[in-house]
N, C-alpha and C. Protein backbone atom coordinates (compact mmCIF):
# COMPACT_ATOMS: atom_id res chain seq x y z
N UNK A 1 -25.67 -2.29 -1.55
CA UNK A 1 -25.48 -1.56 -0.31
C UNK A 1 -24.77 -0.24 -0.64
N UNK A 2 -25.33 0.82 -0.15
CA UNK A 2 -24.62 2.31 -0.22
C UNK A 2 -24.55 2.89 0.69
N UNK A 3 -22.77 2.49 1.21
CA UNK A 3 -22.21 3.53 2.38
C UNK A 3 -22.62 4.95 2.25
N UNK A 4 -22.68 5.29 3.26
CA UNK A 4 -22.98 7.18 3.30
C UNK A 4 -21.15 7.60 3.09
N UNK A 5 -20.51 6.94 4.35
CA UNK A 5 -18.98 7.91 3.98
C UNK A 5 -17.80 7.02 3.58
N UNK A 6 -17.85 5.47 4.13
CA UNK A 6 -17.50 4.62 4.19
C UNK A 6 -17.18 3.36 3.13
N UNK A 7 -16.26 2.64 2.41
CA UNK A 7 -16.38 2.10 1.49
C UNK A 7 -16.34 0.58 1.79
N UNK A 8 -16.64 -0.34 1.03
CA UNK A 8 -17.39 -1.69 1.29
C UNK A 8 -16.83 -2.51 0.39
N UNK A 9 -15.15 -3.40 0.77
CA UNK A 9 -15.21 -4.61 0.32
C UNK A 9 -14.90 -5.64 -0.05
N UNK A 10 -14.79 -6.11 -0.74
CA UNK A 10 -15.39 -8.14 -0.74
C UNK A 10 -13.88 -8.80 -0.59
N UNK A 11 -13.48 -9.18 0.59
CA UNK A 11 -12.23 -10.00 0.71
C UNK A 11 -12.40 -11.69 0.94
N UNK A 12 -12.28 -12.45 -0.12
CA UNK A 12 -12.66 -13.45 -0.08
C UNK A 12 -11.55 -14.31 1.32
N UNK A 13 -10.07 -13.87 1.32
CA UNK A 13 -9.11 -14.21 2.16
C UNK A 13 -8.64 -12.88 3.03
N UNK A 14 -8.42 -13.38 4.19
CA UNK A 14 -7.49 -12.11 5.00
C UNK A 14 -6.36 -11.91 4.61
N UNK A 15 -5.68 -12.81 4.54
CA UNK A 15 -3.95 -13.00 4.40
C UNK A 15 -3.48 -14.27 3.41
N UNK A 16 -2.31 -13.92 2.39
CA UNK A 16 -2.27 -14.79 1.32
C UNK A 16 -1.74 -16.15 1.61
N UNK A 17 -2.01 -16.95 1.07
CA UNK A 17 -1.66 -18.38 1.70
C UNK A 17 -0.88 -18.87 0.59
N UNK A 18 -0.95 -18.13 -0.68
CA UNK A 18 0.29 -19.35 -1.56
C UNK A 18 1.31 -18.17 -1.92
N UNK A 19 2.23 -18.94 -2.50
CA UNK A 19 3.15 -18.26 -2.82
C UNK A 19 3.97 -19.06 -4.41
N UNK A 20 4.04 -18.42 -4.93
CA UNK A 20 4.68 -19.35 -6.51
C UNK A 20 6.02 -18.95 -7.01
N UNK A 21 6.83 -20.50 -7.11
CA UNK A 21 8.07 -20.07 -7.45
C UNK A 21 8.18 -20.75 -9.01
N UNK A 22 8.87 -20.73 -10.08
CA UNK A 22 9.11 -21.23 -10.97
C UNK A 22 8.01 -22.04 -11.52
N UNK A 23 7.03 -21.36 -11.66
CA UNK A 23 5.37 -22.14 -11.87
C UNK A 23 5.20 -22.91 -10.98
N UNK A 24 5.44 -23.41 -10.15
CA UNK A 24 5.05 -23.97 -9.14
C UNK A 24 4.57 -23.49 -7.99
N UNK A 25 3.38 -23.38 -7.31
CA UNK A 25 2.70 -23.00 -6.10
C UNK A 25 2.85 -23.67 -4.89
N UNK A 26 2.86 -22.98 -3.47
CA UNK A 26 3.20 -23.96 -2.74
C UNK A 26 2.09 -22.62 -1.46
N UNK A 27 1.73 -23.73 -0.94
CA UNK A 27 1.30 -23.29 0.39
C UNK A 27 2.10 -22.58 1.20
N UNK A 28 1.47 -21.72 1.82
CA UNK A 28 2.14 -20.51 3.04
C UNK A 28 1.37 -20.68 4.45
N UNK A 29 2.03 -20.85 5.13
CA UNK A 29 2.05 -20.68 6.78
C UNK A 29 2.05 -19.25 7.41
N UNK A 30 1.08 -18.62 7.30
CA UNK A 30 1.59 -17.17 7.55
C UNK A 30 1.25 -16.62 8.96
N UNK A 31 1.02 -17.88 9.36
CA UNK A 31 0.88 -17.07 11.14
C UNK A 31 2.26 -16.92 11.69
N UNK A 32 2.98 -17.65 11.53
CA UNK A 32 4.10 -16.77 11.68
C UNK A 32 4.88 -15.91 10.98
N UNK A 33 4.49 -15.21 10.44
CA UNK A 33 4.47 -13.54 9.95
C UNK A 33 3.18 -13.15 9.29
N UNK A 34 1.66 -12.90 10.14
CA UNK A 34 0.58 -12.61 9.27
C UNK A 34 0.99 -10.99 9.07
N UNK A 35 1.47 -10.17 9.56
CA UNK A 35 1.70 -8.74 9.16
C UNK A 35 1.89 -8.77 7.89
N UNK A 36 3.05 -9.32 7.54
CA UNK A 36 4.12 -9.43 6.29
C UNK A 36 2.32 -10.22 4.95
N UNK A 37 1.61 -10.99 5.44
CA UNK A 37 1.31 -11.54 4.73
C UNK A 37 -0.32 -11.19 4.39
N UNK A 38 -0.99 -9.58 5.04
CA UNK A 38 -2.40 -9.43 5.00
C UNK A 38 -2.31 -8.90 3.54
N UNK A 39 -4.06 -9.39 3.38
CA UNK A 39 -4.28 -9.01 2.24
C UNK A 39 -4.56 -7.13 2.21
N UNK A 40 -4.55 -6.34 1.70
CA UNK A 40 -4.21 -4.78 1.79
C UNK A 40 -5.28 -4.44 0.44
N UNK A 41 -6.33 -4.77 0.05
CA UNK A 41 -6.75 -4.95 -1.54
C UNK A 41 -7.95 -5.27 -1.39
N UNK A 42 -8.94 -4.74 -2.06
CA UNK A 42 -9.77 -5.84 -2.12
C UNK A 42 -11.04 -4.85 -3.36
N UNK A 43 -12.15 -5.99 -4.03
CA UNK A 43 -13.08 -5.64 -4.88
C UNK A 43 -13.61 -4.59 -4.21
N UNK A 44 -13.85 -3.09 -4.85
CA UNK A 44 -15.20 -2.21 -4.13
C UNK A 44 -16.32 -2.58 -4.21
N UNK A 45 -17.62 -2.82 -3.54
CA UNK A 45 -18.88 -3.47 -3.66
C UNK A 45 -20.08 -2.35 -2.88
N UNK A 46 -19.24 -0.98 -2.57
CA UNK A 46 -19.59 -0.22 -1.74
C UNK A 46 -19.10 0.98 -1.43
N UNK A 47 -19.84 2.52 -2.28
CA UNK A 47 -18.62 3.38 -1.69
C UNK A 47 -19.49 4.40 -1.80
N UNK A 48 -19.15 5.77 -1.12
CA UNK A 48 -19.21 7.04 -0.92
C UNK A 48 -19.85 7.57 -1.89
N UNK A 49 -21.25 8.30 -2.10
CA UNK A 49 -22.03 8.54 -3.37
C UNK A 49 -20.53 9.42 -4.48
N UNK A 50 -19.34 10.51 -3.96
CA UNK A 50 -18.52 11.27 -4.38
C UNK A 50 -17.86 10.30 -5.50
N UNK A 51 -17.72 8.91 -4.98
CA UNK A 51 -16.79 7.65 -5.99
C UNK A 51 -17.52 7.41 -6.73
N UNK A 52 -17.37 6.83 -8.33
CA UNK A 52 -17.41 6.04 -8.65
C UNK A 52 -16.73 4.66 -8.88
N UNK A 53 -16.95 3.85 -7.86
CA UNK A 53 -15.64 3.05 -7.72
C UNK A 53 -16.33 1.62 -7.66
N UNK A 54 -17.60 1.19 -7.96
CA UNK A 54 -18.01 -0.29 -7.52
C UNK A 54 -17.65 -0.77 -8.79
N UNK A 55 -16.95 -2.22 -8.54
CA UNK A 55 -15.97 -3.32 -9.65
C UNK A 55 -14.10 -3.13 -9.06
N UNK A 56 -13.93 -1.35 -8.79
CA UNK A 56 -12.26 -0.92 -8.86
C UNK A 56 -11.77 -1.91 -7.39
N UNK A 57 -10.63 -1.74 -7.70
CA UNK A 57 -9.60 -1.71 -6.31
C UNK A 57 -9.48 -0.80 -5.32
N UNK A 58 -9.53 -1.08 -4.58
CA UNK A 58 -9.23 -0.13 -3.04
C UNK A 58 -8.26 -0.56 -2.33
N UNK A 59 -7.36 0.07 -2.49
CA UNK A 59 -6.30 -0.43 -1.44
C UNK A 59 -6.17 0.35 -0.26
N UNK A 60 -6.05 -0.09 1.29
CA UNK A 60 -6.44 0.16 2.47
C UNK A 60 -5.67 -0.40 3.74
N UNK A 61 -5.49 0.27 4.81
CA UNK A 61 -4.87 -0.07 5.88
C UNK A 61 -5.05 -1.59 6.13
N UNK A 62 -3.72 -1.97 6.70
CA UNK A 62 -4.12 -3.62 7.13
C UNK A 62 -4.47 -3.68 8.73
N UNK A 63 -5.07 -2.88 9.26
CA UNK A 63 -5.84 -2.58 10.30
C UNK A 63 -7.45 -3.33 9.83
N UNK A 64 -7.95 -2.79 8.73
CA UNK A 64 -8.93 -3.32 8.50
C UNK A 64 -9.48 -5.11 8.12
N UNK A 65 -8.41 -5.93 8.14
CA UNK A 65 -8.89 -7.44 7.71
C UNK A 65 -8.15 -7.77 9.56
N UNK A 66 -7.69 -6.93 10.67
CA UNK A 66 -7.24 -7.47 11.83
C UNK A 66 -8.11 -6.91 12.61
N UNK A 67 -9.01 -6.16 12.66
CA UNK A 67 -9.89 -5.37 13.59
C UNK A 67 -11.34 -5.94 12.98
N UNK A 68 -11.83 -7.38 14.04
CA UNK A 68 -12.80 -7.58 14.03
C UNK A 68 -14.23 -6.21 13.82
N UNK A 69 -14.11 -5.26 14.15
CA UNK A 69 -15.59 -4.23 13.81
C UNK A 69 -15.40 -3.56 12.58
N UNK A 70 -14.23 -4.05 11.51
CA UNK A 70 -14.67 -4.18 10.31
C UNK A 70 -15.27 -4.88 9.31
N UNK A 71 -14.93 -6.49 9.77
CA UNK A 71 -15.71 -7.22 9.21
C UNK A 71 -17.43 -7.23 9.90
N UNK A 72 -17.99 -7.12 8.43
CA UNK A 72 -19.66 -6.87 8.71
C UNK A 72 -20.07 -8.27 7.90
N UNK A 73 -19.53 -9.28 7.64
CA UNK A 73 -20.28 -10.76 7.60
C UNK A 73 -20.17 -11.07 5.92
N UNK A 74 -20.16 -11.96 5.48
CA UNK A 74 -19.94 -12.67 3.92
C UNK A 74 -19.10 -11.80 3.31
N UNK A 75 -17.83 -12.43 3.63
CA UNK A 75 -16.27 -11.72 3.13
C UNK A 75 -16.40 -10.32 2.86
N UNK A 76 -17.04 -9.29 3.55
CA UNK A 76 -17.47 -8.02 3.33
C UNK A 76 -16.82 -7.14 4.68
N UNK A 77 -15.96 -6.23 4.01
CA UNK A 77 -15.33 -5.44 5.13
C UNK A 77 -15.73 -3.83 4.93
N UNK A 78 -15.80 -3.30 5.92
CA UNK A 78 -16.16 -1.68 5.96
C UNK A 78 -14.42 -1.02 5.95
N UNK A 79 -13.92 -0.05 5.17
CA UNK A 79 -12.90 0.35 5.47
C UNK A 79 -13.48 2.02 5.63
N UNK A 80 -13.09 2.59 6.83
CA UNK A 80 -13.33 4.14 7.07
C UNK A 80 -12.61 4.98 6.21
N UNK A 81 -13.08 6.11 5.41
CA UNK A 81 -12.82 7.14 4.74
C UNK A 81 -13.21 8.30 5.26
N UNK A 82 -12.48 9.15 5.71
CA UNK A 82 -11.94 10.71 6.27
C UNK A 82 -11.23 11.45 5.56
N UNK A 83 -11.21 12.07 4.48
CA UNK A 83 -10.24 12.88 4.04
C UNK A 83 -9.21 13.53 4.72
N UNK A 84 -10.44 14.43 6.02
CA UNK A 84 -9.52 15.10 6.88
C UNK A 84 -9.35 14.83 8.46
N UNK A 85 -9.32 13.11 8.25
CA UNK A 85 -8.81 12.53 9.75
C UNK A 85 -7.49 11.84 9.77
N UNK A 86 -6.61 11.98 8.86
CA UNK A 86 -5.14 11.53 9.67
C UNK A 86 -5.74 9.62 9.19
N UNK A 87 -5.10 9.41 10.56
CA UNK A 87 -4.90 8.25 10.90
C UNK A 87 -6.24 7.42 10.66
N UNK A 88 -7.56 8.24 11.10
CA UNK A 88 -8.50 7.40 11.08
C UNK A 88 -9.29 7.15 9.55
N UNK A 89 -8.28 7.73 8.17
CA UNK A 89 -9.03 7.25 7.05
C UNK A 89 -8.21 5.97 6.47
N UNK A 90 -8.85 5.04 6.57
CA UNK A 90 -7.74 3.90 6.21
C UNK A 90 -8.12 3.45 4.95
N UNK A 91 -8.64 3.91 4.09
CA UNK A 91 -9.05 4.13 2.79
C UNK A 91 -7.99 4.72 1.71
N UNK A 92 -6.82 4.17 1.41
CA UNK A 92 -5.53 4.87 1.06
C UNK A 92 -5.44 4.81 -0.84
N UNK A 93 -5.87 4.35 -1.69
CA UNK A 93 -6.33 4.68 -3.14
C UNK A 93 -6.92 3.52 -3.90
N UNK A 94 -7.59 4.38 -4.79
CA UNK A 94 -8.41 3.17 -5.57
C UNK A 94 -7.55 3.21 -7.00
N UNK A 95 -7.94 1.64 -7.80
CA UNK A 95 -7.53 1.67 -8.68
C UNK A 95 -8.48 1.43 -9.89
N UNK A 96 -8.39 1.56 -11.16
CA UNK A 96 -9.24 1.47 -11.91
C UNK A 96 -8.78 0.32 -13.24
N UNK A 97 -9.71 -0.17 -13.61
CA UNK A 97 -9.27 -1.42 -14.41
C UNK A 97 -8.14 -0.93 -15.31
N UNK A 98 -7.99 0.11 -15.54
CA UNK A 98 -6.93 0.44 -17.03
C UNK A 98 -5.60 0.86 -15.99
N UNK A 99 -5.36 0.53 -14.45
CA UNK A 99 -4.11 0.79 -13.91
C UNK A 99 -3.97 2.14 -13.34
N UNK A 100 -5.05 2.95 -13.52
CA UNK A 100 -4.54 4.40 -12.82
C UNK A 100 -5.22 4.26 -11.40
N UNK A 101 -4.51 4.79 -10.73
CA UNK A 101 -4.50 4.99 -9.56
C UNK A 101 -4.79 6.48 -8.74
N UNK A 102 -5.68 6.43 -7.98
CA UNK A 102 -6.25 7.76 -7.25
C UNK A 102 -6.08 7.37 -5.86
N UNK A 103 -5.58 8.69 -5.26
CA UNK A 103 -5.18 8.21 -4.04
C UNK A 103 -6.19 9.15 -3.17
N UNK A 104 -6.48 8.91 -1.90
CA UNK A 104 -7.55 9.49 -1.06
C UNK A 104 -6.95 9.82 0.32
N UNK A 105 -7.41 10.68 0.60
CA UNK A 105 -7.26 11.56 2.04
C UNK A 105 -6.05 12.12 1.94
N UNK A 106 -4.63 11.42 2.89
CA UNK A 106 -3.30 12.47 2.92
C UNK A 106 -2.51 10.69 2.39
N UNK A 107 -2.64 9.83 1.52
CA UNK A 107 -2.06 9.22 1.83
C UNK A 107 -1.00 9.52 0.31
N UNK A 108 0.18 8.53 0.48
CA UNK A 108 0.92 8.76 -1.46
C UNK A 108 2.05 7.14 -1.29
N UNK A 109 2.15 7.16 -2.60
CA UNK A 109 3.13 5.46 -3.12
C UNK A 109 4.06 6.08 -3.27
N UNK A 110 5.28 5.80 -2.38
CA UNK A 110 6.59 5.54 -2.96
C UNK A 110 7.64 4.62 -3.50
N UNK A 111 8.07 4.56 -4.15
CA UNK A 111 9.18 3.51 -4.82
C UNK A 111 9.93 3.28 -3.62
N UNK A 112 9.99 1.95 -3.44
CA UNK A 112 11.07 1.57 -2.49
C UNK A 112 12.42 1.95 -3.09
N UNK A 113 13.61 2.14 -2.11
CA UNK A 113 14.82 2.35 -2.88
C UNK A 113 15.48 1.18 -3.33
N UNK A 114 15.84 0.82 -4.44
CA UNK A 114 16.52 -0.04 -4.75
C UNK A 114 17.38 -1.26 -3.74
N UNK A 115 17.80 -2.12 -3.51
CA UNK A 115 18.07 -2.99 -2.20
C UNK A 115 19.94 -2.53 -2.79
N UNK A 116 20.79 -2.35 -2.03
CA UNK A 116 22.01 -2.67 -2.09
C UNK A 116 22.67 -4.01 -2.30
N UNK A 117 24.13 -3.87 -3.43
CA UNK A 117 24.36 -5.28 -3.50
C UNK A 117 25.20 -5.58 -2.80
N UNK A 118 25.27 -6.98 -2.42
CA UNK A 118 26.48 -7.32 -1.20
C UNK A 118 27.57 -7.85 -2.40
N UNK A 119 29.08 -7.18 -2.13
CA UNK A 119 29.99 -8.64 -2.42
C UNK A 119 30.65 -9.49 -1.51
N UNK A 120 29.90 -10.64 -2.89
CA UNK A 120 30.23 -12.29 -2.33
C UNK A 120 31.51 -12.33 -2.95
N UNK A 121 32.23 -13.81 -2.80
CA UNK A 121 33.58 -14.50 -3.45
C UNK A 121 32.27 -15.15 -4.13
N UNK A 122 33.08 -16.09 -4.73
CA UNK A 122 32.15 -17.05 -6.06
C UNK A 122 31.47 -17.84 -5.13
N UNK A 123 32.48 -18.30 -3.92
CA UNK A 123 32.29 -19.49 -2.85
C UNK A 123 30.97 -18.79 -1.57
N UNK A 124 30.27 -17.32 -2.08
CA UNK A 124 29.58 -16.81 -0.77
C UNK A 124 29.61 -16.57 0.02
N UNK A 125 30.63 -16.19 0.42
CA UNK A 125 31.68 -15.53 1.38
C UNK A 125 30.85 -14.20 1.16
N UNK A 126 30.49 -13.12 2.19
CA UNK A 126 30.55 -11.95 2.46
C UNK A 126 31.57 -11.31 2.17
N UNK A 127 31.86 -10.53 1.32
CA UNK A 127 33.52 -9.23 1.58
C UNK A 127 32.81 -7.72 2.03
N UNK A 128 31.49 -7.69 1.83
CA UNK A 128 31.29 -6.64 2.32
C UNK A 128 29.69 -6.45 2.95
N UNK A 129 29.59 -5.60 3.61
CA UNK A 129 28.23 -5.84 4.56
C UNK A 129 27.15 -4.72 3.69
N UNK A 130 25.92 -4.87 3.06
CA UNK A 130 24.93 -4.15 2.55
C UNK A 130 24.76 -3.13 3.70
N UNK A 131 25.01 -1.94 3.02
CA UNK A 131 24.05 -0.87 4.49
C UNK A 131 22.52 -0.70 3.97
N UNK A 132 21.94 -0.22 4.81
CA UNK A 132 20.55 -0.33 4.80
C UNK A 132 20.43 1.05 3.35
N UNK A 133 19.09 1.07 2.72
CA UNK A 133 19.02 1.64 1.89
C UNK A 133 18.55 2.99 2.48
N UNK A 134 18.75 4.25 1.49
CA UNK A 134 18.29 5.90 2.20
C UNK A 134 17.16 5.10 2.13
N UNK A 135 16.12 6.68 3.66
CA UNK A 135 15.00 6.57 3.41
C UNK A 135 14.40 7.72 2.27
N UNK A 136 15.03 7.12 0.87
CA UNK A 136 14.41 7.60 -0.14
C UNK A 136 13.85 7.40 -0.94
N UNK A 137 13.05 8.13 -1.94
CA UNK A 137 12.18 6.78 -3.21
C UNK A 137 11.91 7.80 -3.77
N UNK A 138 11.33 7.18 -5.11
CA UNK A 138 10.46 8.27 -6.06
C UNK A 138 9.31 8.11 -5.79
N UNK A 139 8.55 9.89 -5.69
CA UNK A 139 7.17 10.04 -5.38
C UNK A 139 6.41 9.35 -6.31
N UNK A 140 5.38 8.64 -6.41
CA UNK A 140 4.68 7.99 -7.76
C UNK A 140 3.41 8.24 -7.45
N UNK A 141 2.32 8.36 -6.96
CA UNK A 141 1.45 8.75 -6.44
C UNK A 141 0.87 9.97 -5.54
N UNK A 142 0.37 10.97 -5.97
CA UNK A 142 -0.25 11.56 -4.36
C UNK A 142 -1.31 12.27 -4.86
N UNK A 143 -2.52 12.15 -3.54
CA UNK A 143 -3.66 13.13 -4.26
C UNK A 143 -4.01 14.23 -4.72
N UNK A 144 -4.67 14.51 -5.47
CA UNK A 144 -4.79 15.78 -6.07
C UNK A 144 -5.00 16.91 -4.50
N UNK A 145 -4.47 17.85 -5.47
CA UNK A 145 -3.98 19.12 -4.40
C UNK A 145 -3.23 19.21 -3.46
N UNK A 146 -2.13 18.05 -3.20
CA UNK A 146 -1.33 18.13 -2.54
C UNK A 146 0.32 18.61 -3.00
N UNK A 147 0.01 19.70 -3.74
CA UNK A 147 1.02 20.56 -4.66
C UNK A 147 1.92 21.05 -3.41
N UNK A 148 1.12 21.60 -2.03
CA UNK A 148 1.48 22.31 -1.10
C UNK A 148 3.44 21.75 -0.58
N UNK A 149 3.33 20.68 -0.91
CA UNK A 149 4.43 19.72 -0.07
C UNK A 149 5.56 19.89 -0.81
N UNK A 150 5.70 20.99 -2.36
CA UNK A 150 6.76 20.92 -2.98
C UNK A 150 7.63 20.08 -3.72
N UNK A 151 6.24 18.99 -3.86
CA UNK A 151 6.91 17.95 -4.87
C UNK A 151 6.04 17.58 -5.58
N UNK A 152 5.86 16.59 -6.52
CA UNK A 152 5.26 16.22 -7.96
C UNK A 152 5.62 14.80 -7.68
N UNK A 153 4.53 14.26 -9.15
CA UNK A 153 5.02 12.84 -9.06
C UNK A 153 6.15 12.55 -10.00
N UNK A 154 7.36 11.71 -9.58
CA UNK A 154 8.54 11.78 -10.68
C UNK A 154 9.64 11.91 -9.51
N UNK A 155 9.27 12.91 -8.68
CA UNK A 155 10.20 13.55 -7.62
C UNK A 155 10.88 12.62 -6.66
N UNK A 156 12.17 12.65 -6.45
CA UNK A 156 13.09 11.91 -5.35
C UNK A 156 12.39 12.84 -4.00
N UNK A 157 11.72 11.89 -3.12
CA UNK A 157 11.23 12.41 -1.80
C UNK A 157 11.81 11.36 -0.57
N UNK A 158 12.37 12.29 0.55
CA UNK A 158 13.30 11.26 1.68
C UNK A 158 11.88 11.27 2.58
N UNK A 159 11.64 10.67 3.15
CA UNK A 159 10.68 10.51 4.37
C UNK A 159 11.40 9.96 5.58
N UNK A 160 10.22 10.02 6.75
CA UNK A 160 10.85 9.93 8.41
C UNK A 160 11.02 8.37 8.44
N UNK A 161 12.10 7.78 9.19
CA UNK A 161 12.19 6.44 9.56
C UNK A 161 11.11 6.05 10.45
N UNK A 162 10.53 4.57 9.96
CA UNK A 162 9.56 3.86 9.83
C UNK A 162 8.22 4.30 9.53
N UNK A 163 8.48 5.44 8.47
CA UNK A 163 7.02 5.89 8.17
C UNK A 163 6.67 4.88 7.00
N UNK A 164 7.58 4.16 6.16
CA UNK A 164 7.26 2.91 4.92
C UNK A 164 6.44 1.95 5.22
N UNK A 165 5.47 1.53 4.69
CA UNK A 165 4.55 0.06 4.60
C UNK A 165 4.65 -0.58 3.13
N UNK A 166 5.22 -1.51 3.02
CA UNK A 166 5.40 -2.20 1.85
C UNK A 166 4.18 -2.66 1.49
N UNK A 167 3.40 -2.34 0.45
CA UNK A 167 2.01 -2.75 -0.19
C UNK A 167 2.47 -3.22 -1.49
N UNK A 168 1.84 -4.16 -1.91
CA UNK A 168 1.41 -5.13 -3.69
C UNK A 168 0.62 -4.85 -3.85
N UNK A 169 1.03 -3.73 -5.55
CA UNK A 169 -0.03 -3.36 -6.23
C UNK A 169 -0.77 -4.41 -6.79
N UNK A 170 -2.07 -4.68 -7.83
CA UNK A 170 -2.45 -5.57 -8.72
C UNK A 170 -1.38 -6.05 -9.66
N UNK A 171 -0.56 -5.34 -10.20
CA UNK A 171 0.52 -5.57 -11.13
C UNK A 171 1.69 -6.20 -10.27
N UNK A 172 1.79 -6.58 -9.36
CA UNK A 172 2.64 -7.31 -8.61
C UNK A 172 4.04 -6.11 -7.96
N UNK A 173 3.61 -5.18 -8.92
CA UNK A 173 4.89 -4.22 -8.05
C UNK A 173 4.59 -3.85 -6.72
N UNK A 174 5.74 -3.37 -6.02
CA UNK A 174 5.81 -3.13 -4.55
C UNK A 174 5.85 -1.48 -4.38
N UNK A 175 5.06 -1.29 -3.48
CA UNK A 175 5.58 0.37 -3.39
C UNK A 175 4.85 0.20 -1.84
N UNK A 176 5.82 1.82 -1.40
CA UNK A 176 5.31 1.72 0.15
C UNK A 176 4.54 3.32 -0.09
N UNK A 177 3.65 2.88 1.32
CA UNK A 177 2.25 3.84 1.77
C UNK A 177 2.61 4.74 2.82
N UNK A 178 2.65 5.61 2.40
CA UNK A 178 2.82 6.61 3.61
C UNK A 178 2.32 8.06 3.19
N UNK A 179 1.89 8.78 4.55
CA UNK A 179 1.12 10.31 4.54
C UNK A 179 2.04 11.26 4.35
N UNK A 180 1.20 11.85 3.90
CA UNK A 180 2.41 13.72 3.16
C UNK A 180 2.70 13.99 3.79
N UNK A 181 2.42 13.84 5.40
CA UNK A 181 3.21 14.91 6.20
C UNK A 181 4.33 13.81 6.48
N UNK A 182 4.41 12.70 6.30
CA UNK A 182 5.91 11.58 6.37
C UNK A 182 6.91 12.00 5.68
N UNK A 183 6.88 12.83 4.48
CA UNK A 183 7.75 13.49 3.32
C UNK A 183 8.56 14.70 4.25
N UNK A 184 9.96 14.63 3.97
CA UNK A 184 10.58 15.66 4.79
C UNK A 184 11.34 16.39 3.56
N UNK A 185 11.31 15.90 2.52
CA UNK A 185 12.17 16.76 1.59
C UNK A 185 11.73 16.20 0.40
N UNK A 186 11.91 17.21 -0.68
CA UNK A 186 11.74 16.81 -2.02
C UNK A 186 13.44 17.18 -3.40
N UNK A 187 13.65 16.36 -3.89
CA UNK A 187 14.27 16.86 -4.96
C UNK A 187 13.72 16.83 -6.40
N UNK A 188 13.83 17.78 -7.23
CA UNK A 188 12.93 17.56 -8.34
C UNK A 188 13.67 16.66 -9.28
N UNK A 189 13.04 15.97 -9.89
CA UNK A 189 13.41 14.54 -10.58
C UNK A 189 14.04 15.61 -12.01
């Protein structure tokens, strides 16, 4: 199948159901938190003549495995690609078997900020309360030609509160998704 603008694909699950601790696997209940738990990923089987991307990763809005008129039938989802629509390209980067990552339309990965540590007594006692972390991270991703925004990848960039979406790369790291125009400042790394 060859989308004209649109990319195509294969999610065998919507949302992850196990979870593994100490080699051990255990089933997940995720309707009560399916947000926290959609799948955001999936095989390309279908893309834009401009890609070469059928076998890569596509990682993509989780709009697309919750909005029934994406699924088009045998674990096969349509995710929309717009370069220059904002909101409506939910097509956010592909990855390629050797780990590099290309990102599409306005979207970019940031490093979450590190979590703050609380101190405990030995006994777990609270002595002090974690404040929430800046909304800052290192830029690690963004698409080509988006030089305009005054930052690079490497760069400490603060963004607007609740512009973060926590996404799992293939490599199990975490980074959050958000659009260039979410970036309010840059410092150079």
């Amino acid at each position: 199948m060859k989308p004209v603008r649109d990319f195509i694909v294969k999610l065998p699950q919507k949302f992850k159901d196990e979870v593994s601790f100490n080699g051990t696997t255990l089933k997940l209940v995720n309707k009560f938190n399916e947000f926290q738990h959609r799948v955001n990923s999936g095989e390309i089987v279908g893309c834009p003549k401009e890609f070469d991307g059928i076998g890569k990763t596509l990682y993509f809005h989780h709009h697309v495995v919750m909005e029934q008129k994406y699924d088009i039938g045998e674990d096969l989802y349509m995710v929309t690609y717009d370069p220059d629509n904002g909101y409506g390209n939910h097509a956010i980067a592909i990855e390629d078997e050797a780990g590099n990552i290309t990102m599409l339309g306005d979207w970019c990965f940031v490093a979450p900020p590190p979590p703050a540590e609380e101190e405990t007594t030995d006994s777990g006692i609270v002595l002090s309360i974690k404040e929430a972390p800046a909304e800052e991270g290192e830029l690690l991703h963004m698409p080509e030609g988006a030089e305009w925004i005054g930052a690079e990848s490497g760069d400490m960039v603060g963004y607007r509160k609740n512009s973060e979406y926590e996404m799992e790369l293939k490599d199990g790291s975490k980074v959050y998704r958000m659009r260039l125009s979410e970036i309010v400042y840059a410092k150079e790394a």
